[in-house]
Protein backbone atom coordinates (compact mmCIF):
# COMPACT_ATOMS: atom_id res chain seq x y z
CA UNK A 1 0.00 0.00 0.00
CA UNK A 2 1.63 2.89 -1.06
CA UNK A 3 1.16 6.89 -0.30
CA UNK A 4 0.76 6.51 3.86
CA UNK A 5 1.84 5.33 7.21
CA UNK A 6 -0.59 4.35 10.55
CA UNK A 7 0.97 3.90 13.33
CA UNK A 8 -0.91 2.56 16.95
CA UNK A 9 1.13 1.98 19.79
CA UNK A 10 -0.18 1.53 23.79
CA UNK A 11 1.54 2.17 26.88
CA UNK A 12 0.98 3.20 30.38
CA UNK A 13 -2.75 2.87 30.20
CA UNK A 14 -2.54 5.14 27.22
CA UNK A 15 -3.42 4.39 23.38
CA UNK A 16 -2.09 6.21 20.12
CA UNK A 17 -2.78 6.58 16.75
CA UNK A 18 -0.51 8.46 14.51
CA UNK A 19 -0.75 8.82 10.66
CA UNK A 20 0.94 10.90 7.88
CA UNK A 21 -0.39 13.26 5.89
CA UNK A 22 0.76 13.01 2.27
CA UNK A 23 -0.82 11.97 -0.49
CA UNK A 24 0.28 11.25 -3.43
CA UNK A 25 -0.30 10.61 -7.49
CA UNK A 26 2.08 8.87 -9.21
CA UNK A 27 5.13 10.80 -8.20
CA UNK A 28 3.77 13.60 -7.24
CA UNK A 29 2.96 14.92 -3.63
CA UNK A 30 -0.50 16.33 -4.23
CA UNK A 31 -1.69 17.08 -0.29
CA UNK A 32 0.77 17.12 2.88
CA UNK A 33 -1.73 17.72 5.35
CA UNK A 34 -4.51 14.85 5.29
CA UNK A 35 -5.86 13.26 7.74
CA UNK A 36 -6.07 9.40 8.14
CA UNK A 37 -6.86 8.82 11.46
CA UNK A 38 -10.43 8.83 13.21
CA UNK A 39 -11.67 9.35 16.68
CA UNK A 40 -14.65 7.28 16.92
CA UNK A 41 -16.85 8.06 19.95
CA UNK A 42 -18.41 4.92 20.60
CA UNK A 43 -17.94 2.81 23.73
CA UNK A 44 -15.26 3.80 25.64
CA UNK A 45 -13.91 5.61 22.59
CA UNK A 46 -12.16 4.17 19.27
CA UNK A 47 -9.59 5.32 17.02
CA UNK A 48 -9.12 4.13 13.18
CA UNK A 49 -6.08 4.80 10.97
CA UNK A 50 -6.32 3.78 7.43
CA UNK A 51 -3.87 3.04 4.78
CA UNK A 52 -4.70 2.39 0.98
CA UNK A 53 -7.32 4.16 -1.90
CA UNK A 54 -8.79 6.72 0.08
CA UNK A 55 -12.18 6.21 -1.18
CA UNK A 56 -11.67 2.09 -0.28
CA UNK A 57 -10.55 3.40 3.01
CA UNK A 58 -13.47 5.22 3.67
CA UNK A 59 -15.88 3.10 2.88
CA UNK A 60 -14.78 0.31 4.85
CA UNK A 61 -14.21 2.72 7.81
CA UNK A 62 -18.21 3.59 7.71
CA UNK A 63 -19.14 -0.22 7.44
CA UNK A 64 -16.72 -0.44 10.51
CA UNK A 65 -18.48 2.43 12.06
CA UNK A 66 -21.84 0.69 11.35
CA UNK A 67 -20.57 -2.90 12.88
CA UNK A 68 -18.97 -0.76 15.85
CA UNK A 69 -22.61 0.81 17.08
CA UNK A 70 -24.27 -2.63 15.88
CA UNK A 71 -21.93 -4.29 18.36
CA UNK A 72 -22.56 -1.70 20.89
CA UNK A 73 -18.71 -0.13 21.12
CA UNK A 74 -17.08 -4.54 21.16
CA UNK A 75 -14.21 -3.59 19.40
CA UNK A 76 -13.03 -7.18 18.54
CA UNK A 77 -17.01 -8.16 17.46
CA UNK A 78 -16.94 -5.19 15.46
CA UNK A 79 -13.51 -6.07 13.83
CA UNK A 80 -14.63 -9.60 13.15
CA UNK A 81 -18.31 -8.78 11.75
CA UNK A 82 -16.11 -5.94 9.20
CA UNK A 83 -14.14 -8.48 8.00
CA UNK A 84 -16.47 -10.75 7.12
CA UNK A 85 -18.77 -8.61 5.54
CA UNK A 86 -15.56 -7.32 3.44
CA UNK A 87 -15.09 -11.01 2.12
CA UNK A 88 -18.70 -12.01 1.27
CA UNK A 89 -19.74 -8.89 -0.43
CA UNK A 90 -19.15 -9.18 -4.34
CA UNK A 91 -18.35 -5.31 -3.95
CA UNK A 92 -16.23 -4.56 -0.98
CA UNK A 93 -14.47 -8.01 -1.81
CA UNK A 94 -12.20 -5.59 -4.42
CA UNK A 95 -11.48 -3.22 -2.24
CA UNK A 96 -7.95 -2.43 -1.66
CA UNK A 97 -7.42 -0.88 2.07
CA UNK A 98 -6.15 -2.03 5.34
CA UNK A 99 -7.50 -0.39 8.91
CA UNK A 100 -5.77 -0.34 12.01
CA UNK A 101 -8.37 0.00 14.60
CA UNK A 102 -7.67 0.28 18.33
CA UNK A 103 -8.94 0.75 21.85
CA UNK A 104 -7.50 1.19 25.20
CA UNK A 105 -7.13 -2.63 26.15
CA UNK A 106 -6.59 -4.15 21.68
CA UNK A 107 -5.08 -2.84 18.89
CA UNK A 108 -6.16 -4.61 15.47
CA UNK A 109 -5.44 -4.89 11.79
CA UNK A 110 -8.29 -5.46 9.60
CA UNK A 111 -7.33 -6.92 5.96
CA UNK A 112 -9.11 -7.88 2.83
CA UNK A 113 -7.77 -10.94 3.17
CA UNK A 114 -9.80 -11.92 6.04
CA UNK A 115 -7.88 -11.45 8.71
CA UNK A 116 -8.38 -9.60 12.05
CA UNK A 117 -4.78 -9.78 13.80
CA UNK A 118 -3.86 -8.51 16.71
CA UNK A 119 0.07 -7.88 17.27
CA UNK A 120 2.10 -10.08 20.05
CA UNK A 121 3.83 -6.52 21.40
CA UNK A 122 1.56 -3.23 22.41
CA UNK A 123 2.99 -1.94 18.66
CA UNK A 124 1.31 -1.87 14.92
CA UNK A 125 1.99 0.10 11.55
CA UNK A 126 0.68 -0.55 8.14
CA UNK A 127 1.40 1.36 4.63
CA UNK A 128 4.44 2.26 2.75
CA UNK A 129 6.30 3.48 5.60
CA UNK A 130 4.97 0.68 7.82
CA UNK A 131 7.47 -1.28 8.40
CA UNK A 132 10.20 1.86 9.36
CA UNK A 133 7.62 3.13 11.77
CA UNK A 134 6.69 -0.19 13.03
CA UNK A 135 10.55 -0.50 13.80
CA UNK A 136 10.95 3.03 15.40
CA UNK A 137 7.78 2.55 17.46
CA UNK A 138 9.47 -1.00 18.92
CA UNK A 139 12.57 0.59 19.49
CA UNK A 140 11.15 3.85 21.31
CA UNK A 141 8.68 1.73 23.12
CA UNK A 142 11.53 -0.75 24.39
CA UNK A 143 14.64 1.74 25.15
CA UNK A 144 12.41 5.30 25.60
CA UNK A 145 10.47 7.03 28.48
CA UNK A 146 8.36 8.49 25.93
CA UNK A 147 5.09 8.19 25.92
CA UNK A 148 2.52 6.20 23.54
CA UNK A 149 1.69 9.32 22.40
CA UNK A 150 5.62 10.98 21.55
CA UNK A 151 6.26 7.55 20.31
CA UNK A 152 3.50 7.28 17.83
CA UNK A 153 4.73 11.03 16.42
CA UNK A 154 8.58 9.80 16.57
CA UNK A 155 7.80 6.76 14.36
CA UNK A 156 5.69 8.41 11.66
CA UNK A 157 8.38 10.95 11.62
CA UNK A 158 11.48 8.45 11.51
CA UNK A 159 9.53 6.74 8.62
CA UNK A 160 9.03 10.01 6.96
CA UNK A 161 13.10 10.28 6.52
CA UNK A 162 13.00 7.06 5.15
CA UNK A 163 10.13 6.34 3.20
CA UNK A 164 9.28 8.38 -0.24
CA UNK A 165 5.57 8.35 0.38
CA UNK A 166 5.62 9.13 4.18
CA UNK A 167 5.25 13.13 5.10
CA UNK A 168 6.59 12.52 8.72
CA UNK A 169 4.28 14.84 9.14
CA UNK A 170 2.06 13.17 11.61
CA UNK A 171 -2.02 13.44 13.36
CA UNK A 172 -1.86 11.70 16.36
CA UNK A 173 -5.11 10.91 18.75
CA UNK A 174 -5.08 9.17 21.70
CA UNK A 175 -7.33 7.60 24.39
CA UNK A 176 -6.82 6.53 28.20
CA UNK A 177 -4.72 7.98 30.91
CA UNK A 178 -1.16 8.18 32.00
């Protein structure tokens, strides 16, 4: 998935979301300032980062919105009943987008493919500069006193110097308390 980078990280009680701004066409940086990450206020609160065609992205992030009320704020149900409903309907089947989704106690990617996976350490990234930011995150979260917040911002910036399609320039929301 090229042209962004979501980042979710959790520590200390606290969960982040970070995601880049940039989009591009082609090879060309059209916007710098976008934002990819949602504050849902459902349940104890929500947040969605999304990575992929924006127009894929935000159409599965409403039929996640829809399965998050329907499931009364269950974060995991919710996941699970998105992804399902993404690989049965003829139309959303096609649709090329990953979400990261994430609450104070689970962080989650959801995938076309099927899958709703949550990660073995408190850390997740997706997108072009996913990988970079899913190392910075690790390393900040293992060897920093930063916070899940700084940590999210440090990571979508570190990937930014690295990755082509990454702004490092970063929206970061967060839920819970230090």
């Amino acid at each position: 998935m090229h042209g962004t980078t979501i980042v979710a990280v959790r520590k200390d009680g606290v969960t982040a979301l970070a995601g880049d701004g940039q989009v591009t066409l082609g090879q060309t940086i059209m916007k710098t300032g976008a934002v990819k990450v949602r504050r849902l206020e459902i349940g104890g609160g929500v947040l969605v980062g999304f990575a992929g065609a924006v127009a894929d992205s935000l159409t599965l992030l409403e039929k996640f919105e829809a399965a998050l009320q329907g499931a009364k704020g269950n974060l995991q149900r919710a996941a699970v009943d998105t992804v399902k409903q993404w690989r049965t309907d003829r139309v959303l089947r096609n649709l090329e987008a990953m979400l990261v989704v994430a609450d104070r106690d689970n962080l989650l990617l959801l995938s076309g493919n099927g899958e709703v996976l949550s990660p073995d350490e408190p850390v997740l990234a997706v997108g072009s500069g996913g990988a970079y930011a899913l190392s910075a995150a690790k390393a900040l979260l293992r060897y920093s006193g930063l916070s899940a917040p700084e940590i999210a911002q440090e990571a979508i910036r570190i990937a930014g110097e690295i990755d082509l399609y990454t702004s490092g320039n970063p929206t970061v929301y967060s839920l819970g308390e230090a």
